[in-house]
C-alpha atoms as a PDB file:
ATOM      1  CA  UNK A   1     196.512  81.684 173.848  1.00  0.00           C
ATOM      2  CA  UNK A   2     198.588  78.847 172.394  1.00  0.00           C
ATOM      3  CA  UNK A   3     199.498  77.434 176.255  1.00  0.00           C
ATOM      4  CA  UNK A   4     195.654  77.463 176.747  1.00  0.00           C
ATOM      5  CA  UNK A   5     194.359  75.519 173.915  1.00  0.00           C
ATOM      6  CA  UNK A   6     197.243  73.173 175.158  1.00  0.00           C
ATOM      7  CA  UNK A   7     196.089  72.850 178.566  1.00  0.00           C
ATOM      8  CA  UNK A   8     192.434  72.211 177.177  1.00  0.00           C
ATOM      9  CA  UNK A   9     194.051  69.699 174.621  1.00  0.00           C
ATOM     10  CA  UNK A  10     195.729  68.201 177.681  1.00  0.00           C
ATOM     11  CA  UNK A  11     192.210  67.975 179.977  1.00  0.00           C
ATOM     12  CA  UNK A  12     190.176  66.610 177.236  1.00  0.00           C
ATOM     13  CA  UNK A  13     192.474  64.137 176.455  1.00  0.00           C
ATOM     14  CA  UNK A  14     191.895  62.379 180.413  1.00  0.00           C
ATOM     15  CA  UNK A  15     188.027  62.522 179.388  1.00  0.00           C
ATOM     16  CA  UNK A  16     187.005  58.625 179.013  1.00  0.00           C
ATOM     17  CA  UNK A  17     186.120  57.704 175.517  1.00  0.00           C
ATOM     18  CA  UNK A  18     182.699  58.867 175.639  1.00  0.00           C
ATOM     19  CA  UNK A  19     183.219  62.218 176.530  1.00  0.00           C
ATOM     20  CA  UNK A  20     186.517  62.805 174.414  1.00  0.00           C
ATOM     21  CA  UNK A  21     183.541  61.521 171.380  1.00  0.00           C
ATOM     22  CA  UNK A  22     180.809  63.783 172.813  1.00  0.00           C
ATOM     23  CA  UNK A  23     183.655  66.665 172.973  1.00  0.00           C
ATOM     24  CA  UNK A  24     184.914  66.294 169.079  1.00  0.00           C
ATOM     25  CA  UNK A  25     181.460  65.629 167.769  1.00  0.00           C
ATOM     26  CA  UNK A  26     180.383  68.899 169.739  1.00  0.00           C
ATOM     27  CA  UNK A  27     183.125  70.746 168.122  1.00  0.00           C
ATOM     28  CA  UNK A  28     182.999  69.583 164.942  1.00  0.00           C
ATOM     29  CA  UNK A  29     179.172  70.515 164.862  1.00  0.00           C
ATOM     30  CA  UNK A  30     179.619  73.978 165.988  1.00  0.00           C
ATOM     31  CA  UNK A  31     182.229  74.075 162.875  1.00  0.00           C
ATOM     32  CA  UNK A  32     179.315  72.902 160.669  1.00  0.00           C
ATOM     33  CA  UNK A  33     176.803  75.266 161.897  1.00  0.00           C
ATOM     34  CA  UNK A  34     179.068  78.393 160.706  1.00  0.00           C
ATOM     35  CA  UNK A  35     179.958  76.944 157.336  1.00  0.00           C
ATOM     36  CA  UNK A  36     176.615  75.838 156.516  1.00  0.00           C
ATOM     37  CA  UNK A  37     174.543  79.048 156.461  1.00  0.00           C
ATOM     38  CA  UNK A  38     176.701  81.001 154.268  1.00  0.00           C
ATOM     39  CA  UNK A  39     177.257  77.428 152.355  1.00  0.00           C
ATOM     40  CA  UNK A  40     173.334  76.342 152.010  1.00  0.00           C
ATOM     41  CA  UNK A  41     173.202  80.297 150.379  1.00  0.00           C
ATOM     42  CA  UNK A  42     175.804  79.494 147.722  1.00  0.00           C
ATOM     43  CA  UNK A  43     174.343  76.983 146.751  1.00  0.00           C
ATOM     44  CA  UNK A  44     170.817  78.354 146.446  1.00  0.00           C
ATOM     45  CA  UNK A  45     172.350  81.262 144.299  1.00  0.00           C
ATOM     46  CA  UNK A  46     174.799  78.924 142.203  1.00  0.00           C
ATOM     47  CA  UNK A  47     171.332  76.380 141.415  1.00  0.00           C
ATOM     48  CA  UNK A  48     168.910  79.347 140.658  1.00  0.00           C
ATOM     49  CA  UNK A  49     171.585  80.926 138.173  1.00  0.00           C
ATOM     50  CA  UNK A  50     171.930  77.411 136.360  1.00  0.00           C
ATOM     51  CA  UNK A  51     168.301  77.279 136.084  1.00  0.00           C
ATOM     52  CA  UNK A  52     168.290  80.952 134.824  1.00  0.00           C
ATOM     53  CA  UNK A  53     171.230  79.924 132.541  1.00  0.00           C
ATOM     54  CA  UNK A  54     169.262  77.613 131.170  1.00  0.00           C
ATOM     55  CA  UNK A  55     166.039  78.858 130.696  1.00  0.00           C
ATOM     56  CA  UNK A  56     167.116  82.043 129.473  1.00  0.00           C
ATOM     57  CA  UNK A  57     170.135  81.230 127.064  1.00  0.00           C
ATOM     58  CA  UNK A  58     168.828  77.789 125.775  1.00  0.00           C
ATOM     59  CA  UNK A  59     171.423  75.921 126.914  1.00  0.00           C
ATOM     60  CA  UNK A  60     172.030  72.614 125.644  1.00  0.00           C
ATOM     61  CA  UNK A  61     171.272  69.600 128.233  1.00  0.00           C
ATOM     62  CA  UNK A  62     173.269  66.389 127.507  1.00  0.00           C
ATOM     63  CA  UNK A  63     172.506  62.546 128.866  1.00  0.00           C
ATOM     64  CA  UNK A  64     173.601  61.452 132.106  1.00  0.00           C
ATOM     65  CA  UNK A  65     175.794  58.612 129.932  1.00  0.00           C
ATOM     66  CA  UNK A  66     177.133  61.224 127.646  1.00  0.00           C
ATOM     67  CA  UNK A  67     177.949  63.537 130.545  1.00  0.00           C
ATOM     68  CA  UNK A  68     180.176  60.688 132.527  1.00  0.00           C
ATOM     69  CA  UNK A  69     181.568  59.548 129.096  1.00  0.00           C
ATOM     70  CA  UNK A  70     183.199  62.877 129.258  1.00  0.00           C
ATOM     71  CA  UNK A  71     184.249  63.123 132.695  1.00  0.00           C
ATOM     72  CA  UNK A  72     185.612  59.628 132.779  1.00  0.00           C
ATOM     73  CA  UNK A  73     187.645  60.651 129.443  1.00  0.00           C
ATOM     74  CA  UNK A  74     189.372  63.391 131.447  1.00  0.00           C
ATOM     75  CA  UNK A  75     190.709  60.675 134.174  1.00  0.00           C
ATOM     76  CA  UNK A  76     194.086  60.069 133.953  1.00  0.00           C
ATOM     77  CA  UNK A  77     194.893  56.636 133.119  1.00  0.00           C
ATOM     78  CA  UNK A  78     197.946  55.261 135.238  1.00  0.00           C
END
């Protein structure tokens, strides 16, 4: 397996430009397209339990300024 993906390495690397661009963005899509569906789901499931959170347990919303007062307190200073 290994001496294949070298010989394909090796033949996509004489594509022109172009191609060697069409190539990676082709791979690198077909990499999104398999993350994304189980991603997008998270997501869904992580926002609807926030909302839940909140709805159900009266959770306490703060300001946008208060909220990056906070984070920006937790940045290390050099």
């Amino acid at each position: 397996m290994r001496k294949d993906l070298a010989e394909l390495l090796k033949a996509a690397l004489t594509l022109p430009p172009e191609g060697r661009a069409a190539l990676a963005d082709s791979l690198l899509e077909s990499l999104d397209q398999e993350a994304d569906e189980s991603a997008e789901q998270a997501w869904v499931d992580e926002i609807q339990k926030r909302l839940r959170e909140i709805d159900t347990r009266g959770i306490a919303m703060i300001p946008w300024h208060e909220a990056e007062r906070r984070l920006w307190a937790k940045v290390p200073s050099k």
